[in-house]
Protein backbone atom coordinates (compact mmCIF):
# COMPACT_ATOMS: atom_id res chain seq x y z
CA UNK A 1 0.00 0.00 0.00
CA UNK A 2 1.47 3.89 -0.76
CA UNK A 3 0.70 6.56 1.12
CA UNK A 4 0.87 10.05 -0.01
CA UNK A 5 0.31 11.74 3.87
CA UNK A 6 2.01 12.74 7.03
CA UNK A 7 2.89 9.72 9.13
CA UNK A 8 3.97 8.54 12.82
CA UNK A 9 7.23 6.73 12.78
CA UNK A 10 9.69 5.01 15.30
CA UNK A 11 13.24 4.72 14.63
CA UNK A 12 15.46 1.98 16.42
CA UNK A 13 18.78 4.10 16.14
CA UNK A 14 21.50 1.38 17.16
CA UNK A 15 25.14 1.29 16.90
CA UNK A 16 24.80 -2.04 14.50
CA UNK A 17 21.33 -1.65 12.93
CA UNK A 18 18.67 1.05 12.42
CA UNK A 19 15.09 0.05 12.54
CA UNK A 20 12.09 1.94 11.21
CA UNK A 21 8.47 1.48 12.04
CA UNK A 22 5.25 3.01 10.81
CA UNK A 23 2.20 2.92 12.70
CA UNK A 24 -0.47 0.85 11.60
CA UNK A 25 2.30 -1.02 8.75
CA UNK A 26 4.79 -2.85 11.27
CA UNK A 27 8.81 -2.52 10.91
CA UNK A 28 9.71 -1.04 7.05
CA UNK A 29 13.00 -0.91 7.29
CA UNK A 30 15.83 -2.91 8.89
CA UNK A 31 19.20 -1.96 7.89
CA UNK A 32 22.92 -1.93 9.15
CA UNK A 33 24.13 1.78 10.64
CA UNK A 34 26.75 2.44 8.58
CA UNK A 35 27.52 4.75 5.41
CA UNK A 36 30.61 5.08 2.68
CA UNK A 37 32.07 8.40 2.75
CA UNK A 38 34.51 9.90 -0.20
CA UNK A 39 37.39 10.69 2.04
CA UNK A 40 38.27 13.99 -0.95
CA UNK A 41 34.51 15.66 -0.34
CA UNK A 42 33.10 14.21 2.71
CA UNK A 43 30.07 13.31 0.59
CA UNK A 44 28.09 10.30 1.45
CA UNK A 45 28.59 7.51 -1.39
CA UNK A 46 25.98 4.63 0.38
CA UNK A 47 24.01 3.73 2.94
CA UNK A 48 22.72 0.93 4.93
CA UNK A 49 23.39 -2.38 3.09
CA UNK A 50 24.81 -1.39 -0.34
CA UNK A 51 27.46 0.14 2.36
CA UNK A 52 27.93 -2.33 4.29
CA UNK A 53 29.04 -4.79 0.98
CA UNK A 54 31.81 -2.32 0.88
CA UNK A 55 32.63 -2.10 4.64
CA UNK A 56 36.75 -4.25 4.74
CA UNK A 57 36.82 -3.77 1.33
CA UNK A 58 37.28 0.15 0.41
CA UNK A 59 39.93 2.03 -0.84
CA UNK A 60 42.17 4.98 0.17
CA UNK A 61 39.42 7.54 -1.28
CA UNK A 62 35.98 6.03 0.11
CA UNK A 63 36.27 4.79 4.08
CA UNK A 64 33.07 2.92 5.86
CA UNK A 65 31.83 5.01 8.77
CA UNK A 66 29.51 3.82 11.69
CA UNK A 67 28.23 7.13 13.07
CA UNK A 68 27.01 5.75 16.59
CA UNK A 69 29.33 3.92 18.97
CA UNK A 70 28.33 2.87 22.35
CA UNK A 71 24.57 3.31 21.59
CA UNK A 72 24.74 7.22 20.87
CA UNK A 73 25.74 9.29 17.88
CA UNK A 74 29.35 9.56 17.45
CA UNK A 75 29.57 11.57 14.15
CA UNK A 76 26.50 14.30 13.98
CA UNK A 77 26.84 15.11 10.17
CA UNK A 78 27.17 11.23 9.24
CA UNK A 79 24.29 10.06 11.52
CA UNK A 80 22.07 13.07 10.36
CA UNK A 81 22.87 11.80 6.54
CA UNK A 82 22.20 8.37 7.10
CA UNK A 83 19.08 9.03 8.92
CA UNK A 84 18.17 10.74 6.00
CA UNK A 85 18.96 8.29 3.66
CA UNK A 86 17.07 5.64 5.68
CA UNK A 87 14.20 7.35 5.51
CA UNK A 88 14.12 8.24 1.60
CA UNK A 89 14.22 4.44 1.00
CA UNK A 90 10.91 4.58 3.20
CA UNK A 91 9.40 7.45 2.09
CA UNK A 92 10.01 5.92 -1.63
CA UNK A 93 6.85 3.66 -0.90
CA UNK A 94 5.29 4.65 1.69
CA UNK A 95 5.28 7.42 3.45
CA UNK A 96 5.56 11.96 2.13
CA UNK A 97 6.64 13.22 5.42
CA UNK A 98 6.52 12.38 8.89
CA UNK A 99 4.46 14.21 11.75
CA UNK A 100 6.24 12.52 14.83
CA UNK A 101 8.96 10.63 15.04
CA UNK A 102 9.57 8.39 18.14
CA UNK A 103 13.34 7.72 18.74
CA UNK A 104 14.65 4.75 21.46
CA UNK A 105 17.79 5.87 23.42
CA UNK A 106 20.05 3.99 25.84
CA UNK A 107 18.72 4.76 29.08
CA UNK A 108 21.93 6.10 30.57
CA UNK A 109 23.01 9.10 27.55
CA UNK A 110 23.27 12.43 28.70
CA UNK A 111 21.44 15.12 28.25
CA UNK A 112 23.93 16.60 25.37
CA UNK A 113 23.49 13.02 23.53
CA UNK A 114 19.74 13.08 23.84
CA UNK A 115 20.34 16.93 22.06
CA UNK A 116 22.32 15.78 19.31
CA UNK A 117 19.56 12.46 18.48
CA UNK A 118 16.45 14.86 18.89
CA UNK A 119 18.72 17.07 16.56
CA UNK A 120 19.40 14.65 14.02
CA UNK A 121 16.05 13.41 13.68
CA UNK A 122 14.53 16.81 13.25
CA UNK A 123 16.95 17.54 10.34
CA UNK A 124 16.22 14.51 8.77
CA UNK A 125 12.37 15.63 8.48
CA UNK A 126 10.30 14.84 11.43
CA UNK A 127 8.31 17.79 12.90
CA UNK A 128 8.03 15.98 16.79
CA UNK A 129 10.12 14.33 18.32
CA UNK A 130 10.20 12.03 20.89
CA UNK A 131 12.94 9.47 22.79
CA UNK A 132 11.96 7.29 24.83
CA UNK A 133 14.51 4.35 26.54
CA UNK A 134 15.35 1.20 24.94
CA UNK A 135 14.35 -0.86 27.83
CA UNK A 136 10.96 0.50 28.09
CA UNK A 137 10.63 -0.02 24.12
CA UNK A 138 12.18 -3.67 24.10
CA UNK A 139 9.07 -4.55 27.43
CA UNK A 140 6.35 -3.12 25.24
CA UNK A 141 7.72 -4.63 22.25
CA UNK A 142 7.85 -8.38 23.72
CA UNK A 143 4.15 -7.53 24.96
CA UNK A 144 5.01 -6.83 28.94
CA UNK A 145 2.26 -5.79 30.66
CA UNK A 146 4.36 -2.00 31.98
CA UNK A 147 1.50 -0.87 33.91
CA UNK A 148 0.83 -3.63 36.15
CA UNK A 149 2.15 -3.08 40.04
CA UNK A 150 4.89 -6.22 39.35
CA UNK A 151 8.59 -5.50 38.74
CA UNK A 152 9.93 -7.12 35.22
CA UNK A 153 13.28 -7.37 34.22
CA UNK A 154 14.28 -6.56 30.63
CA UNK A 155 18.01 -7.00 29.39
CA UNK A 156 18.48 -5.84 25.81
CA UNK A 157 21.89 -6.27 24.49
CA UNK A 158 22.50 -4.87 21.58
CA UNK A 159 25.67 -3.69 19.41
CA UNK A 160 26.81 -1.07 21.22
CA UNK A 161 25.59 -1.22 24.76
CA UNK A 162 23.83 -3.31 27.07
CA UNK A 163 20.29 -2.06 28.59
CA UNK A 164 19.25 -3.73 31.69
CA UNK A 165 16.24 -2.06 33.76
CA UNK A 166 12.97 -3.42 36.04
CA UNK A 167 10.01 -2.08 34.52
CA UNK A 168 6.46 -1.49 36.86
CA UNK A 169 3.86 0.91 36.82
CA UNK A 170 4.46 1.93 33.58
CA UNK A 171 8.31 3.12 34.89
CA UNK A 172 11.68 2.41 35.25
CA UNK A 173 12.21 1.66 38.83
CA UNK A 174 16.14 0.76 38.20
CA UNK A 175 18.24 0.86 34.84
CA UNK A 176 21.68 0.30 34.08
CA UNK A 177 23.12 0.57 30.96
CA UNK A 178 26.39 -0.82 29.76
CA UNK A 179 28.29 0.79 26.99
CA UNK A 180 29.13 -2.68 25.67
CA UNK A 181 27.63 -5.16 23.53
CA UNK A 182 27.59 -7.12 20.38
CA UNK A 183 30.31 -5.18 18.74
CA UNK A 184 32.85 -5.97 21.61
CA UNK A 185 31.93 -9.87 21.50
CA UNK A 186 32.95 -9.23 17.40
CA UNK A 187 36.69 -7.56 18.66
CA UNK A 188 37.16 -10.69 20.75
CA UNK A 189 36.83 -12.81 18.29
CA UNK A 190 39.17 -11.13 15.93
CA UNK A 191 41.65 -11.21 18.40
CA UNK A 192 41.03 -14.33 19.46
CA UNK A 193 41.72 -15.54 15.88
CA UNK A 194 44.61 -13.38 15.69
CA UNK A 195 46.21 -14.43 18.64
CA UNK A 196 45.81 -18.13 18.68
CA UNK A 197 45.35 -19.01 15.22
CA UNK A 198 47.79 -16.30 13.05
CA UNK A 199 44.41 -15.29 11.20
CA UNK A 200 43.10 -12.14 10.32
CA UNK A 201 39.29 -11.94 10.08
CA UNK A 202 37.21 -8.92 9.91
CA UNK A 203 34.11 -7.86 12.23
CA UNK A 204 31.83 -8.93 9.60
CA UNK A 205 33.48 -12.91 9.21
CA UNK A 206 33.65 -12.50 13.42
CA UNK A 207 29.89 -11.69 13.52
């Protein structure tokens, strides 16, 4: 189905993978976090997979870029492009412009890093915007009842951090979040390789 109207949308913005939602269709778009860069004009060559078919395999004028590490935004500029980019392959079939935009966060960023995410995502389009933490997303996602007077425990690990909070009355009683996940498991096992076996892999052979 096409849409030619204002929609509400919810971005996943993770350090490995970005997901994006539209309400009423489900998850559109699932794609790695990472853009090619010419290294000469800074201009952004791809994004999401096509760039990630290049990632180990570039050359001295294009360079692979992740623009979030540990969860938040690393490289504004990059992470406001690929944001944008994301969404054109949405908006492409389904979707004009966006009224609100609803953005997970790690539950421990600080208020700067909230900033430059509520930034980004307003460049990139979206008239409101919204963050709300990754644990409380991840409990409503798996269908946790977050109202009832019961403590739940939700650990999301993902590729740059690791999101552990107990959820009741539709709030985080305790959180702690971890700025490491999937990403360090992949250095380990390059090293790993490395060390004991004399072989080089990259992150993507590791993961």
């Amino acid at each position: 189905m096409f849409f030619n109207f204002s929609q509400d949308v919810a971005i996943d913005l993770g350090t490995a993978n970005t997901l994006v939602y539209i309400r009423g269709e489900g998850i559109v778009l699932n794609e790695p976090s990472i853009v090619v860069v010419d290294s000469d004009t800074n201009e952004v060559r791809e994004i999401g997979y096509e760039a990630l078919q290049m990632h180990e395999r570039t050359h001295q004028d294009i360079e692979t870029i992740w623009p979030l590490r540990d969860g938040v935004i690393a490289d504004f500029k990059v992470a406001e492009e690929m944001i944008q980019g994301l969404l054109r392959k949405v908006k492409n079939n389904w979707l004009t412009s966006i009224r609100s935009m609803v953005v997970c966060v790690p539950s421990g960023i600080t208020e700067v890093e909230k900033r430059a995410v509520r930034d980004s995502a307003e460049h990139a389009g979206a008239r409101k915007v919204n963050l709300v933490s990754e644990p409380m997303a991840a409990a409503i996602g798996i269908g946790l009842d977050i109202q009832e007077a019961v403590g739940n425990m939700v650990v999301d690990i993902g590729g740059g951090t690791t999101e552990i909070a107990v959820i009741a009355l539709s709030g985080i009683v305790l959180d702690e979040s971890l700025r490491v996940g999937g990403s360090e498991l992949d250095k380990a096992i390059v090293q790993y390789f490395k060390r004991n076996h004399n072989l080089l892999i990259g992150s993507r052979t590791a993961e």
